[in-house]
Protein backbone atom coordinates (compact mmCIF):
# COMPACT_ATOMS: atom_id res chain seq x y z
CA UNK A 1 0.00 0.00 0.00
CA UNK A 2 1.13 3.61 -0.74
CA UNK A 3 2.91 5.85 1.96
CA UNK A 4 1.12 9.22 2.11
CA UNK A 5 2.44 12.14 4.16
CA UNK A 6 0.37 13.89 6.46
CA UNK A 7 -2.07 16.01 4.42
CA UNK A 8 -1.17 14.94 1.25
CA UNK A 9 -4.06 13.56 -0.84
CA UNK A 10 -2.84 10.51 -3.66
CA UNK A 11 -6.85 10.01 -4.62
CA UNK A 12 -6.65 12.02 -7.54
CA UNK A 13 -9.48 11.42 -10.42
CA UNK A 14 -12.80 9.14 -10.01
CA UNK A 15 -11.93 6.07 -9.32
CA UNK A 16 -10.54 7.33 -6.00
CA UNK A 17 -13.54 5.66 -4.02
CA UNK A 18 -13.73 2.73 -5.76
CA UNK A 19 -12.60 0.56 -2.43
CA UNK A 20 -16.22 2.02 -1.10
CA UNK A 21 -18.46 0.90 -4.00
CA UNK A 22 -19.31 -2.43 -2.69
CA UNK A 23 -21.15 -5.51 -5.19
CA UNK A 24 -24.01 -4.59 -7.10
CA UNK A 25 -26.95 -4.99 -5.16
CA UNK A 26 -28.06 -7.38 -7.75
CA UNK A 27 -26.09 -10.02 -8.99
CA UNK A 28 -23.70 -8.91 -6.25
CA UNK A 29 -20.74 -8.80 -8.69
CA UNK A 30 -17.82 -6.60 -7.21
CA UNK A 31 -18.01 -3.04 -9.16
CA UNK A 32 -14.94 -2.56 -10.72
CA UNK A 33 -12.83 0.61 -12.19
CA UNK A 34 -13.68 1.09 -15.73
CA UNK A 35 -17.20 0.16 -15.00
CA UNK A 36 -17.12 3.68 -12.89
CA UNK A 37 -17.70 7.34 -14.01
CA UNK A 38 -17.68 10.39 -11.91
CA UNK A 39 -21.23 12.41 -12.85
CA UNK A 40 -20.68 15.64 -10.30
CA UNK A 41 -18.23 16.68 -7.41
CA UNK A 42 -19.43 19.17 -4.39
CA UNK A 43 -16.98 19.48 -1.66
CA UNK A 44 -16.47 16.06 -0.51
CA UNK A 45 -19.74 14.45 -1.84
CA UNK A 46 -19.09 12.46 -4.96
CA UNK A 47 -21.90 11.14 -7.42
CA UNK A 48 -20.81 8.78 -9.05
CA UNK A 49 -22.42 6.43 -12.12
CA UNK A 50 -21.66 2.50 -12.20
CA UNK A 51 -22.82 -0.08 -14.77
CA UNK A 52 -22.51 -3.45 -13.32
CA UNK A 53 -20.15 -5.71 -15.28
CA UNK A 54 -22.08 -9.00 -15.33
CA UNK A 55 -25.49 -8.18 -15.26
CA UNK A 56 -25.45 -4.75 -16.76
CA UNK A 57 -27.29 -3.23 -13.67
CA UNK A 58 -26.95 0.91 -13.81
CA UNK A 59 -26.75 2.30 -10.11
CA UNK A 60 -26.02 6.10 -8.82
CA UNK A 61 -23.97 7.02 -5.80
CA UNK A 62 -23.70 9.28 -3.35
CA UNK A 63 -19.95 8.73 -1.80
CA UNK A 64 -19.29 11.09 1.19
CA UNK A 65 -16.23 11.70 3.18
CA UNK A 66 -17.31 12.77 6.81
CA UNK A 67 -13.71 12.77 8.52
CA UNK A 68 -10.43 11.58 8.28
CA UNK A 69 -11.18 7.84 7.46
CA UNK A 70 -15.46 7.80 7.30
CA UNK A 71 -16.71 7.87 4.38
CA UNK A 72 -20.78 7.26 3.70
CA UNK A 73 -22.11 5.65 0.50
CA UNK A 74 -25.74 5.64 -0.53
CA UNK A 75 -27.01 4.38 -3.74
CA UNK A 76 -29.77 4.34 -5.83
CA UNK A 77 -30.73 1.92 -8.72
CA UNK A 78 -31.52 3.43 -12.16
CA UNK A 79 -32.90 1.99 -15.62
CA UNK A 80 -30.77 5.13 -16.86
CA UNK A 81 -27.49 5.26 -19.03
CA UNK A 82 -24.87 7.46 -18.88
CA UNK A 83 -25.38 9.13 -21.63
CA UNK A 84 -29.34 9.59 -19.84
CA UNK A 85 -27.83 11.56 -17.19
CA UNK A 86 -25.55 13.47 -19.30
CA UNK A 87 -28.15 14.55 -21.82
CA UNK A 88 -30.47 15.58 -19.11
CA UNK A 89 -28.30 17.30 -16.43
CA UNK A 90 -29.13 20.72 -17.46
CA UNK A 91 -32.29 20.39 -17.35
CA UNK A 92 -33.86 22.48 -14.24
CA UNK A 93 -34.78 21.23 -11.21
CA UNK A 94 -38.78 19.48 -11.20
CA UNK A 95 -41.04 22.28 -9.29
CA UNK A 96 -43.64 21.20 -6.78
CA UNK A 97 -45.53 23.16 -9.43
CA UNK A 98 -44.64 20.35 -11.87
CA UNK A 99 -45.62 17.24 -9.63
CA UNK A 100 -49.40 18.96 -8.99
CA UNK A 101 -49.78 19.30 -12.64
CA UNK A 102 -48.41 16.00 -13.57
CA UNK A 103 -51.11 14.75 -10.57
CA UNK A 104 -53.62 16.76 -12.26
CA UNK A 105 -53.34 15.31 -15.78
CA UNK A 106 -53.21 11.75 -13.90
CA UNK A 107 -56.17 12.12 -12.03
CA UNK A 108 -58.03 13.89 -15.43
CA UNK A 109 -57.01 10.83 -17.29
């Protein structure tokens, strides 16, 4: 394992939490590097995009580093692709405007 000095940060790029991903909750295959793609970085909040090797399951973290040596994953399964995600990120945020008038239509339907 690689010596770091105090304060100095090796975990350059996205595959830096990749010892955090876990199996995918699935076919609980071990998620692997080039099966990982960073979507957005905040701070030290990390969402991050994986595509399960083996079963070709899509999931979206939420890797967190709390302190010095926690770090919190949450994930979230998706039928979405990358290139989903990519084409829609600019899109603005839903309204609760948006939900009632999605309702609306539902319940005219």
């Amino acid at each position: 394992m690689r010596q770091k000095k105090r304060g100095q940060r090796y975990d350059k790029g996205p595959h830096r939490f990749n010892r955090f991903l876990g199996n995918c909750p699935v076919c609980d295959k071990k998620f692997t590097t080039s099966s990982t793609s960073l979507l957005e970085e905040r701070g030290e909040m990390r969402t991050l995009y994986v595509e399960c090797a083996k079963c070709d399951t899509s999931v979206v973290l939420g890797v967190m580093r709390n302190a010095p040596g926690i770090v919190t994953t949450v994930g979230m399964l998706t039928d979405m692709r990358r290139e989903d995600i990519d084409r829609m990120k600019d899109f603005p945020p839903l309204t609760f405007d948006d939900v009632l008038e999605v309702h609306r239509y539902l319940e005219s339907s």
